[in-house]
Protein backbone atom coordinates (compact mmCIF):
# COMPACT_ATOMS: atom_id res chain seq x y z
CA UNK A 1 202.24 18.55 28.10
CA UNK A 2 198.57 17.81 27.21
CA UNK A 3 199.32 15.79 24.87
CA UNK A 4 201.36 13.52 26.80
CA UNK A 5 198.81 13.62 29.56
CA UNK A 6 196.27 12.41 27.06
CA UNK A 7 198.53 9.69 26.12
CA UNK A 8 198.82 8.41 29.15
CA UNK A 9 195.21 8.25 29.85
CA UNK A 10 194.78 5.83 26.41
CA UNK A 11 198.04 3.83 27.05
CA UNK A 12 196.68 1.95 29.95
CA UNK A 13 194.07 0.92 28.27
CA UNK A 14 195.63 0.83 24.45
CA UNK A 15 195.99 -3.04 24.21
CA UNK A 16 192.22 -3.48 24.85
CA UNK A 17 191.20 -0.64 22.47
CA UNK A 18 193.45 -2.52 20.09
CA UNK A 19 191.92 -5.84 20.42
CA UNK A 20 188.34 -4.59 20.25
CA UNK A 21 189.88 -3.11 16.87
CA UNK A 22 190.79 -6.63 16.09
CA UNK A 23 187.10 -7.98 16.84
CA UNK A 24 185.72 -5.58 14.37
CA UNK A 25 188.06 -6.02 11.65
CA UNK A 26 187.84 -10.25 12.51
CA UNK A 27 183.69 -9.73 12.07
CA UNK A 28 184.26 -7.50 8.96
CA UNK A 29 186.59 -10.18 7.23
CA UNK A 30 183.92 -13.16 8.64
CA UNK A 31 180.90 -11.26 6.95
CA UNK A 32 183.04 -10.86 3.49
CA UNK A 33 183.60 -14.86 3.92
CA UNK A 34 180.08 -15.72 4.79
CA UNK A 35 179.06 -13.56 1.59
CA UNK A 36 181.47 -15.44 -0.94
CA UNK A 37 180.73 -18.85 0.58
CA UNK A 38 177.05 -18.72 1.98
CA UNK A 39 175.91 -21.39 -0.73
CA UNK A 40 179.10 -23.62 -0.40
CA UNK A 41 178.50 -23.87 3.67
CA UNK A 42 175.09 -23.87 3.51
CA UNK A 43 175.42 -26.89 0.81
CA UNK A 44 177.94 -28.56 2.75
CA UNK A 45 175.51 -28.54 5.88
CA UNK A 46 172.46 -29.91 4.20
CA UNK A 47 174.75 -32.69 2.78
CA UNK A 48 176.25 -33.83 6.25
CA UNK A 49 172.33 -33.12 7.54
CA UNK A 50 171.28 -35.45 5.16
CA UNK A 51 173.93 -38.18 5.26
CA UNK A 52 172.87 -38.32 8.83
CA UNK A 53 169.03 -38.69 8.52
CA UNK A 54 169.82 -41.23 6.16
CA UNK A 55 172.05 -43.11 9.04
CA UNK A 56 169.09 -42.75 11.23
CA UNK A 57 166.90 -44.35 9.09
CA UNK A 58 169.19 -47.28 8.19
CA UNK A 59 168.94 -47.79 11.74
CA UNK A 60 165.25 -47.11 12.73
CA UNK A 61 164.53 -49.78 9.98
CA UNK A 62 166.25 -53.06 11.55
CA UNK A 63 164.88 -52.05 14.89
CA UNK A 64 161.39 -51.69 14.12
CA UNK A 65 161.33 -54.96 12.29
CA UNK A 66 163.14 -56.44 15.17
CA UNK A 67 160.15 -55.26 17.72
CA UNK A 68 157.93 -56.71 15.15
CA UNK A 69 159.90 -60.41 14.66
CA UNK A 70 160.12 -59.83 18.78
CA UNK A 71 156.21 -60.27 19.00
CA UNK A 72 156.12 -62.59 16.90
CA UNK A 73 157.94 -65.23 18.78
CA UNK A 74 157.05 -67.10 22.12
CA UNK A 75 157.62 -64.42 24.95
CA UNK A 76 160.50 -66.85 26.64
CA UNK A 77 162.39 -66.39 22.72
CA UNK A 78 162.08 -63.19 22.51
CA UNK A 79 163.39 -62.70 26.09
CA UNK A 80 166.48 -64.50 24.93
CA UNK A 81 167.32 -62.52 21.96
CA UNK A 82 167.14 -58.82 23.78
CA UNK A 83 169.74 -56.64 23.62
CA UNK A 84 172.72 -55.97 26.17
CA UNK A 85 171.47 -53.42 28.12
CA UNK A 86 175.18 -51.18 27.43
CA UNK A 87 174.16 -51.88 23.76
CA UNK A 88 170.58 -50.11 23.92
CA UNK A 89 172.43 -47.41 26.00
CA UNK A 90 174.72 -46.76 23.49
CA UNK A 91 172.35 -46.94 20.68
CA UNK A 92 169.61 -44.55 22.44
CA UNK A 93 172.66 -42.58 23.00
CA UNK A 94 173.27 -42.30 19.13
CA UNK A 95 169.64 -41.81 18.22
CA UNK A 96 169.79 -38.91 20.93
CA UNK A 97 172.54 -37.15 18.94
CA UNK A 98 170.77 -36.93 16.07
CA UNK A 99 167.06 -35.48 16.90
CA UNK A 100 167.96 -32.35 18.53
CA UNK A 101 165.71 -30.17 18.95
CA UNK A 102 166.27 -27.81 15.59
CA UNK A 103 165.47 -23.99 16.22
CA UNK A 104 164.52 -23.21 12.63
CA UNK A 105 163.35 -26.88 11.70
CA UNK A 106 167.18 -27.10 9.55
CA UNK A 107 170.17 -28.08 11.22
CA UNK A 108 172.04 -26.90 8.47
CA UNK A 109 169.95 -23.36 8.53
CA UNK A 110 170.64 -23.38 12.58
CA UNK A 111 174.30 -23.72 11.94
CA UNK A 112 174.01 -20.68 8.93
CA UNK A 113 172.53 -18.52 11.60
CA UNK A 114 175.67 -19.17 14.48
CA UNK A 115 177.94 -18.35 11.70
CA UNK A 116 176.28 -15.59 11.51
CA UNK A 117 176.01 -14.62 15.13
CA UNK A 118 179.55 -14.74 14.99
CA UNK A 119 179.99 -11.19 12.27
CA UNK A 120 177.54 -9.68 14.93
CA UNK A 121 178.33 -10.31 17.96
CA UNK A 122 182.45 -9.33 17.03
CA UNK A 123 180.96 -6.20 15.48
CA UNK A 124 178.66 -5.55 19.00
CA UNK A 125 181.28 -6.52 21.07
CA UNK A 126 184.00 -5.00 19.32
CA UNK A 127 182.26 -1.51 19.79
CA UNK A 128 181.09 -1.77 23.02
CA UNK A 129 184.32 -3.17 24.59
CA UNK A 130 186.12 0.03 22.75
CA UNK A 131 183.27 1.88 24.34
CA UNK A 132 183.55 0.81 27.74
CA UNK A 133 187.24 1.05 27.48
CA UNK A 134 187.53 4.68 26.71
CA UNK A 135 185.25 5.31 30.13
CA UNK A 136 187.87 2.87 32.20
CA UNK A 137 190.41 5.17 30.99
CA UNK A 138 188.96 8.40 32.38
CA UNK A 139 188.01 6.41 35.72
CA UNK A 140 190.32 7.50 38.91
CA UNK A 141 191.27 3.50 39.08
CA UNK A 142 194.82 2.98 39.69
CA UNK A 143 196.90 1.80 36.48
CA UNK A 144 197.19 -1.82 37.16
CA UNK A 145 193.24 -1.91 37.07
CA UNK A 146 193.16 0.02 34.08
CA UNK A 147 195.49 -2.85 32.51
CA UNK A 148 193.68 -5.41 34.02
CA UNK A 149 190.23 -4.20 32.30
CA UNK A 150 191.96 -3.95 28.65
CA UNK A 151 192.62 -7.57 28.82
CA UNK A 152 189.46 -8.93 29.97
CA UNK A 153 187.36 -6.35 28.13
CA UNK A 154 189.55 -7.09 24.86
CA UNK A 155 190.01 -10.66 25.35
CA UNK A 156 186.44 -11.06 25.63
CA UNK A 157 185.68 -9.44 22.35
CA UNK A 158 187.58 -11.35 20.64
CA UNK A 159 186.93 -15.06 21.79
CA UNK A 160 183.33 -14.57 22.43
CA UNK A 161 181.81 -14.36 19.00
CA UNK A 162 184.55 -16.85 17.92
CA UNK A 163 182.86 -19.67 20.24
CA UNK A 164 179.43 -19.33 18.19
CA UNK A 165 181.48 -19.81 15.19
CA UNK A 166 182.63 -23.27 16.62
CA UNK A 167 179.62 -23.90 17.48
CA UNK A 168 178.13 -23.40 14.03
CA UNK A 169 180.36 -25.70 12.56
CA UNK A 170 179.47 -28.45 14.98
CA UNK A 171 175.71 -27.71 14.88
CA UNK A 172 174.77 -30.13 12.03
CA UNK A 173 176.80 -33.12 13.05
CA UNK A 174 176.59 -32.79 16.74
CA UNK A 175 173.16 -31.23 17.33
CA UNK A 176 171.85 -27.87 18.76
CA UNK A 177 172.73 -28.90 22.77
CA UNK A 178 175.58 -31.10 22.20
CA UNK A 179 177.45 -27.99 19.80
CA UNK A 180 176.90 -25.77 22.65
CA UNK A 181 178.20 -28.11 25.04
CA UNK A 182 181.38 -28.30 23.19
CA UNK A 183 182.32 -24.83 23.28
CA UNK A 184 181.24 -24.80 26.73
CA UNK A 185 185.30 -24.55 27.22
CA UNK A 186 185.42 -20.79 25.44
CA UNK A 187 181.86 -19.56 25.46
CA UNK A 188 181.72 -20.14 29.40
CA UNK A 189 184.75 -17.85 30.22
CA UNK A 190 184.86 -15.33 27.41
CA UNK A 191 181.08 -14.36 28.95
CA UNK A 192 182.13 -14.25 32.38
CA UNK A 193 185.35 -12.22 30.98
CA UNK A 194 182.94 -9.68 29.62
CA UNK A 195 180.16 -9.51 32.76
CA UNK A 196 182.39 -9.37 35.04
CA UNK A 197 184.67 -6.55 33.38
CA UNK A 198 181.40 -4.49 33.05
CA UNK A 199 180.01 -5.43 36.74
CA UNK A 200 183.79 -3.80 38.39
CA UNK A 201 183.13 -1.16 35.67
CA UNK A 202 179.81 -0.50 36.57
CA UNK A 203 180.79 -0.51 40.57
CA UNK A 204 183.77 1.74 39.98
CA UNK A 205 181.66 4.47 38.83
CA UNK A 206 179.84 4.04 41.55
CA UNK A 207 182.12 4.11 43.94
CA UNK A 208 183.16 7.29 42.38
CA UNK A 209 179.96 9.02 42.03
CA UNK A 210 179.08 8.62 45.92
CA UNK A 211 182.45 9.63 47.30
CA UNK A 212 183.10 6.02 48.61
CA UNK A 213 186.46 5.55 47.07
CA UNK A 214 188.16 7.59 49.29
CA UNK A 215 187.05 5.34 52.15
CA UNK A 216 189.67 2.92 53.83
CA UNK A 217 187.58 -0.17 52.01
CA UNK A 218 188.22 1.20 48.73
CA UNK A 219 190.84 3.52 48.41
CA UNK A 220 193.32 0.67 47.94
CA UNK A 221 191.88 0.50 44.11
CA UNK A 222 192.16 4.02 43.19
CA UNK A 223 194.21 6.62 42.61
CA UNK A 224 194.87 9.73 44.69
């Protein structure tokens, strides 16, 4: 009878403790991969990182002997031979892509490190999700809650640390900012997944702790 009552308790929150499982074995395997293939990444970074200095600088080259041919002629010339404006948009727009502000002075060393964020973040994660899990399960919320937390909790985990490894990969070609922007799309909810599953956690206890949930405003979310 025990038993089943302590079965129970776990079941309605077994699918999260099983992702948060998943995160941690999904950082252990990532850290064995980063181990066998640091030098290969880390080579293939410096090469794209250098491929596209060297694309800056076949462009930097015409334009600064074009400002210098520009001064040379009669103003009224020169004046006719400037550039659509869309076409200096687009071009600053390029240039803009490509001088980033780097956080370790290496794109390819920034995008080592967000690999590596990802192994530690799904290991963090992964634990504290199972963590905070195990106390939702003890809570007095009613099942559906319980349910409700395993997903976001365990979803979470999972997709969180796998939006810095996007981002890694996109770090050398698109830049610092514009790599974060493009994950914007996973990082942005699997955060808010994992706030806001520890902000109703964090409230339930309190609820709990000062007698409040047997109140008409919040006895609808727990159990009697």
């Amino acid at each position: 009878m025990e038993n089943n009552a302590r079965f129970d308790v776990f079941s309605t929150v077994g699918h999260g403790l099983l992702l948060s499982v998943l995160a941690l074995i999904l950082g252990l395997c990532w850290a064995g991969y980063l181990a066998v293939n640091h030098e290969q990444l880390h080579g293939e970074f410096e090469k794209q990182e250098a491929a596209m200095r060297s694309a800056q600088i076949h462009h930097t080259v015409p334009d600064m002997l074009g400002m210098i041919s520009d001064y040379a002629l009669p103003r009224a010339e020169a004046h006719g031979n400037e550039p659509h404006p869309s076409e200096q948009g687009a071009h600053a727009d390029h240039q803009d892509a490509h001088q980033q502000h780097s956080h370790s002075g290496s794109l390819a060393t920034d995008a080592m490190q967000r690999l590596m964020r990802g192994h530690i973040h799904w290991m963090g994660v992964g634990v504290l999700s199972a963590i905070m899990l195990l106390i939702v399960a003890f809570t007095s919320l009613k099942m559906c809650w319980k349910k409700l937390l395993g997903w976001t909790f365990g979803i979470g985990a999972v997709t969180y640390p796998l939006s810095w490894i996007l981002m890694g990969f996109r770090t050398v070609i698109l830049g610092p900012e514009g790599a974060e922007a493009s994950v914007l799309w996973l990082f942005g909810p699997a955060v808010a997944l994992l706030l806001g599953s520890l902000l109703v956690l964090f409230a339930a206890l309190f609820i709990e702790e000062t007698g409040l949930k047997d109140k008409g405003l919040f006895s609808w979310a727990f159990a009697d």
